[in-house]
Protein backbone atom coordinates (compact mmCIF):
# COMPACT_ATOMS: atom_id res chain seq x y z
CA UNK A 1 -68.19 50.73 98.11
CA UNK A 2 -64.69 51.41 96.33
CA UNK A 3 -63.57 48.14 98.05
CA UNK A 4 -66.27 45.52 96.36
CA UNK A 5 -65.80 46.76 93.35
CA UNK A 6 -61.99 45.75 93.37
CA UNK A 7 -63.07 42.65 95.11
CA UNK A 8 -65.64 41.66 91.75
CA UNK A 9 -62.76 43.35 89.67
CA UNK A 10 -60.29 40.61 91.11
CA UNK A 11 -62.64 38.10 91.46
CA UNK A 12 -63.54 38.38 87.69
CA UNK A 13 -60.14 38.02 86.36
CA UNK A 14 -59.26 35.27 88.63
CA UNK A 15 -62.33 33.43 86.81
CA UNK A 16 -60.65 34.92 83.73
CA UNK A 17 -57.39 33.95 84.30
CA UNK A 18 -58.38 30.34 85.63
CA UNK A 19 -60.88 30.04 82.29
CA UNK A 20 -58.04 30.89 79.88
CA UNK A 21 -55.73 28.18 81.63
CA UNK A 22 -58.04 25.23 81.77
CA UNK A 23 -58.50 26.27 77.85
CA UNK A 24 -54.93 26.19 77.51
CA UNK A 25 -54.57 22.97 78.86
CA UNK A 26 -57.40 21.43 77.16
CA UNK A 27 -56.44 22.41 73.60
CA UNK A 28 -52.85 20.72 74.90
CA UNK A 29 -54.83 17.52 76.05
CA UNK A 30 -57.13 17.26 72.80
CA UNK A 31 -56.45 14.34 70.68
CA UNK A 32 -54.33 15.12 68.07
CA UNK A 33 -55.22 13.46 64.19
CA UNK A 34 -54.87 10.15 63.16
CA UNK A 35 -51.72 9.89 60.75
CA UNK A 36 -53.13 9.89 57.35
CA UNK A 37 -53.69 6.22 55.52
CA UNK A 38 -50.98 6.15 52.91
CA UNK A 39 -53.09 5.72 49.18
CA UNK A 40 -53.03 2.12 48.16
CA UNK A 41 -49.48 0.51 46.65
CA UNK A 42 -49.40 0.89 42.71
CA UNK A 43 -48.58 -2.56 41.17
CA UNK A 44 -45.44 -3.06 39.29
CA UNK A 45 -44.38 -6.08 36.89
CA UNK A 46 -42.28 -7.54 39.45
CA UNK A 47 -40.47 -7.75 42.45
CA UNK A 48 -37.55 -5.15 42.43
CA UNK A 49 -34.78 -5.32 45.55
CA UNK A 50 -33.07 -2.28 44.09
CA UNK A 51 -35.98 0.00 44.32
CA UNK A 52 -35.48 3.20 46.50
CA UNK A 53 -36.68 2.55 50.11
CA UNK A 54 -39.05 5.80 50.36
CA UNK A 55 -41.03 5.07 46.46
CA UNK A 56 -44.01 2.76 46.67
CA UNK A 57 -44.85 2.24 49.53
CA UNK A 58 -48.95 1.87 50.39
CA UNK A 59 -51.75 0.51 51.76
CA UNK A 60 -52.71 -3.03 50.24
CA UNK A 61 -55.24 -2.45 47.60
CA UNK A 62 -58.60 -3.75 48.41
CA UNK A 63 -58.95 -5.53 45.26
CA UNK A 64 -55.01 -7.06 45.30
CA UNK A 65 -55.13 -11.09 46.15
CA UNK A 66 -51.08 -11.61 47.27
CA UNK A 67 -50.61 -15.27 46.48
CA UNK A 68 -46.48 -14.96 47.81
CA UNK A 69 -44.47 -12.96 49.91
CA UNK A 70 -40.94 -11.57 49.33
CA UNK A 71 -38.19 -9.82 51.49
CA UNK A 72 -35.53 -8.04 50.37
CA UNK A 73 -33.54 -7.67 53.03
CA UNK A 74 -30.55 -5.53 52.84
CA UNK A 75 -28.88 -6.30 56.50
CA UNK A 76 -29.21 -10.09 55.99
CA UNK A 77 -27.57 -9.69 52.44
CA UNK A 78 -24.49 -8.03 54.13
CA UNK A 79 -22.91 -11.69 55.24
CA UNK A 80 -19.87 -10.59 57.94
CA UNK A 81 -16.78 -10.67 56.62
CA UNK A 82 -14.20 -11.53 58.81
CA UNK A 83 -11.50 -8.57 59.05
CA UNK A 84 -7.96 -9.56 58.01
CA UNK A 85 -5.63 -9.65 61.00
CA UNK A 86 -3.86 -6.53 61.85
CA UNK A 87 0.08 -6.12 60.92
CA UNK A 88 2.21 -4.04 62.70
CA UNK A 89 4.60 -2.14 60.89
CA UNK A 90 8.17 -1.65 61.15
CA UNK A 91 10.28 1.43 61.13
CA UNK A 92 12.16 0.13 58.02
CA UNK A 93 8.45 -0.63 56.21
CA UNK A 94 7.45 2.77 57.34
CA UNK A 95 10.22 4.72 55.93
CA UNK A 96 9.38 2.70 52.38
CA UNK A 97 7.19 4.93 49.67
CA UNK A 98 3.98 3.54 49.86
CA UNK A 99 2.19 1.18 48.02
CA UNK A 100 -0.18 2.63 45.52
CA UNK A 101 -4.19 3.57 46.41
CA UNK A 102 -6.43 0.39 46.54
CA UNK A 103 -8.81 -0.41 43.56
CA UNK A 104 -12.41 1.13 44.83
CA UNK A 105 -14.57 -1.75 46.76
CA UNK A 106 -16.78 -3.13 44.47
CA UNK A 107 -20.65 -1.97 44.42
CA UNK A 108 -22.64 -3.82 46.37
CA UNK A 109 -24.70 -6.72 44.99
CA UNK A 110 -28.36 -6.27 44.82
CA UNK A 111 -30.02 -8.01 47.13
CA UNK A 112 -32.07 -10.69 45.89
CA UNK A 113 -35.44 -11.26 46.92
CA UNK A 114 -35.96 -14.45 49.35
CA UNK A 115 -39.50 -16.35 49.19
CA UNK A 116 -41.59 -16.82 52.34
CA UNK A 117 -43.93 -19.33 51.97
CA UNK A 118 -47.08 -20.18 54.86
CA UNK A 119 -50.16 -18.65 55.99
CA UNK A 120 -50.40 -15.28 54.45
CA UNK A 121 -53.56 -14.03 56.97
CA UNK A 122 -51.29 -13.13 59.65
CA UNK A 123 -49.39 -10.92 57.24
CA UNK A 124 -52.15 -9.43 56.11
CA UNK A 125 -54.06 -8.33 58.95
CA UNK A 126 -50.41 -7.22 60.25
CA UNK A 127 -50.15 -4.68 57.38
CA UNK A 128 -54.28 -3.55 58.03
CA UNK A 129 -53.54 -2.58 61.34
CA UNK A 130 -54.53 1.34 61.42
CA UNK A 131 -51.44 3.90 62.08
CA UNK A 132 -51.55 5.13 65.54
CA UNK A 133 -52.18 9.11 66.08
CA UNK A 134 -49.28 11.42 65.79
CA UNK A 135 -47.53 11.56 69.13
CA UNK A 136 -47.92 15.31 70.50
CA UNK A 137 -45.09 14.82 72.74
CA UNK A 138 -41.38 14.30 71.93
CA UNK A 139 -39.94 10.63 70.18
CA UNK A 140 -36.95 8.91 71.01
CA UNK A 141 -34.15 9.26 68.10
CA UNK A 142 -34.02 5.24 67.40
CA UNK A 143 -33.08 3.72 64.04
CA UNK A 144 -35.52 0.73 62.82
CA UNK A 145 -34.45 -1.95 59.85
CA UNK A 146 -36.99 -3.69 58.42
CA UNK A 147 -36.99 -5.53 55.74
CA UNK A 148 -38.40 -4.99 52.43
CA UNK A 149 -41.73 -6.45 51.63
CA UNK A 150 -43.41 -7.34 48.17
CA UNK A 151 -46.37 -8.98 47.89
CA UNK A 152 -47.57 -10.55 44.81
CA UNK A 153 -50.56 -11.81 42.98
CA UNK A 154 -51.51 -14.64 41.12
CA UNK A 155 -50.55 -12.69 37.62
CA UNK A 156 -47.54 -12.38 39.32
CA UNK A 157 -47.99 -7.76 39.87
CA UNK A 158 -45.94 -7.08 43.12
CA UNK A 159 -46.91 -4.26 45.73
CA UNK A 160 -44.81 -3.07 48.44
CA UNK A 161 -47.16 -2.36 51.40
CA UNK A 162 -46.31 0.04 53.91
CA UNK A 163 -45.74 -0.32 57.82
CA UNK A 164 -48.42 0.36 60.19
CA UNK A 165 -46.56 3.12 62.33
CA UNK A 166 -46.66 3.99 66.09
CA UNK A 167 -47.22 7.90 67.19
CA UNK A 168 -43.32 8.42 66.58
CA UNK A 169 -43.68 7.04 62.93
CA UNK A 170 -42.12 4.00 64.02
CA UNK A 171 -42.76 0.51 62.87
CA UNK A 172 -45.09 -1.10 64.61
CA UNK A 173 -43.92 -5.01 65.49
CA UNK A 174 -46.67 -7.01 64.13
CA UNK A 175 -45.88 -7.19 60.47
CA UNK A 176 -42.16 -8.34 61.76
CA UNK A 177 -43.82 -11.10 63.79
CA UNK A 178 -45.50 -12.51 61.02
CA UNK A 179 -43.02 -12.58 59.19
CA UNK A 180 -41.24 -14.52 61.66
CA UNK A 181 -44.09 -17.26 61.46
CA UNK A 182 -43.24 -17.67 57.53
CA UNK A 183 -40.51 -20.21 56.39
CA UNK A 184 -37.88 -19.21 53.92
CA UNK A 185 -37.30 -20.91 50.40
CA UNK A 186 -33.82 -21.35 49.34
């Protein structure tokens, strides 16, 4: 009789052992939770390029009626500048005292905000797409410019919506897209 008692005894924490693990891996599997809506954009008095990249940002406001669009975009600003060509130096220029420390580079200009004009629908439904869950998993270390966007009403209060995001809190691509479809104003 000793010998079916060990048997149940085994038998019972193999159906332990096997319960805990599909546990395990279900409470790995589960779903994790949505990424949290940002709280609507606060309107400000105008469009403002120089504003910190990380303050403002928002859902659109239900109630907010953008009549124009606005980038400020920072990489587009930065027009390539060709390098100088390189010298060499001779011994006899190398032996000389050198020439005294370069002014500072100047600040950068602000960027100045570029109009978009065209169908603003695309745009919109771009920046109501929901965020995507938070991705359980690891994320790829990737850098992603986009530009700045303002959006502003007929009394002429600008918002800066944010990005729909990915599971990596990445920028999704459909806001970029339309923005592709819209046609600059000089």
């Amino acid at each position: 009789m000793g010998g079916a008692r060990q048997r149940g005894m085994l038998v019972a924490w193999r159906i332990a052992l096997i319960a805990a693990f599909a546990l395990g891996v279900t409470a790995c599997a589960s779903h994790p939770e949505a990424v949290p809506v940002p709280p609507p954009s606060q309107a400000v008095a105008a469009v403002d390029c120089s504003a910190e990249w990380d303050v403002g940002w928002g859902s659109v406001p239900g109630d907010f009626e953008p009549v124009a669009v606005y980038v400020c975009d920072p990489v587009l600003e930065l027009a390539p500048r060709p390098d100088p060509p390189l010298e060499l130096i001779t011994p006899e220029q190398l032996a000389q005292t050198p020439p005294p420390a370069a002014d500072p580079a100047p600040a950068p200009e602000q960027a100045e905000p570029r109009l978009l004009e065209g169908d603003l629908s695309p745009l919109l439904a771009a920046f109501a797409v929901p965020n995507d869950p938070k991705w359980p998993g690891p994320c790829t270390a990737i850098g992603v410019i986009v530009p700045d966007v303002w959006l502003v009403d007929a009394d002429g209060r600008a918002i800066r919506p944010a990005y729909p995001v990915d599971g990596c809190n990445v920028p999704k691509p459909g806001v970029t897209e339309a923005l592709d479809e819209l046609t600059p104003i000089d």
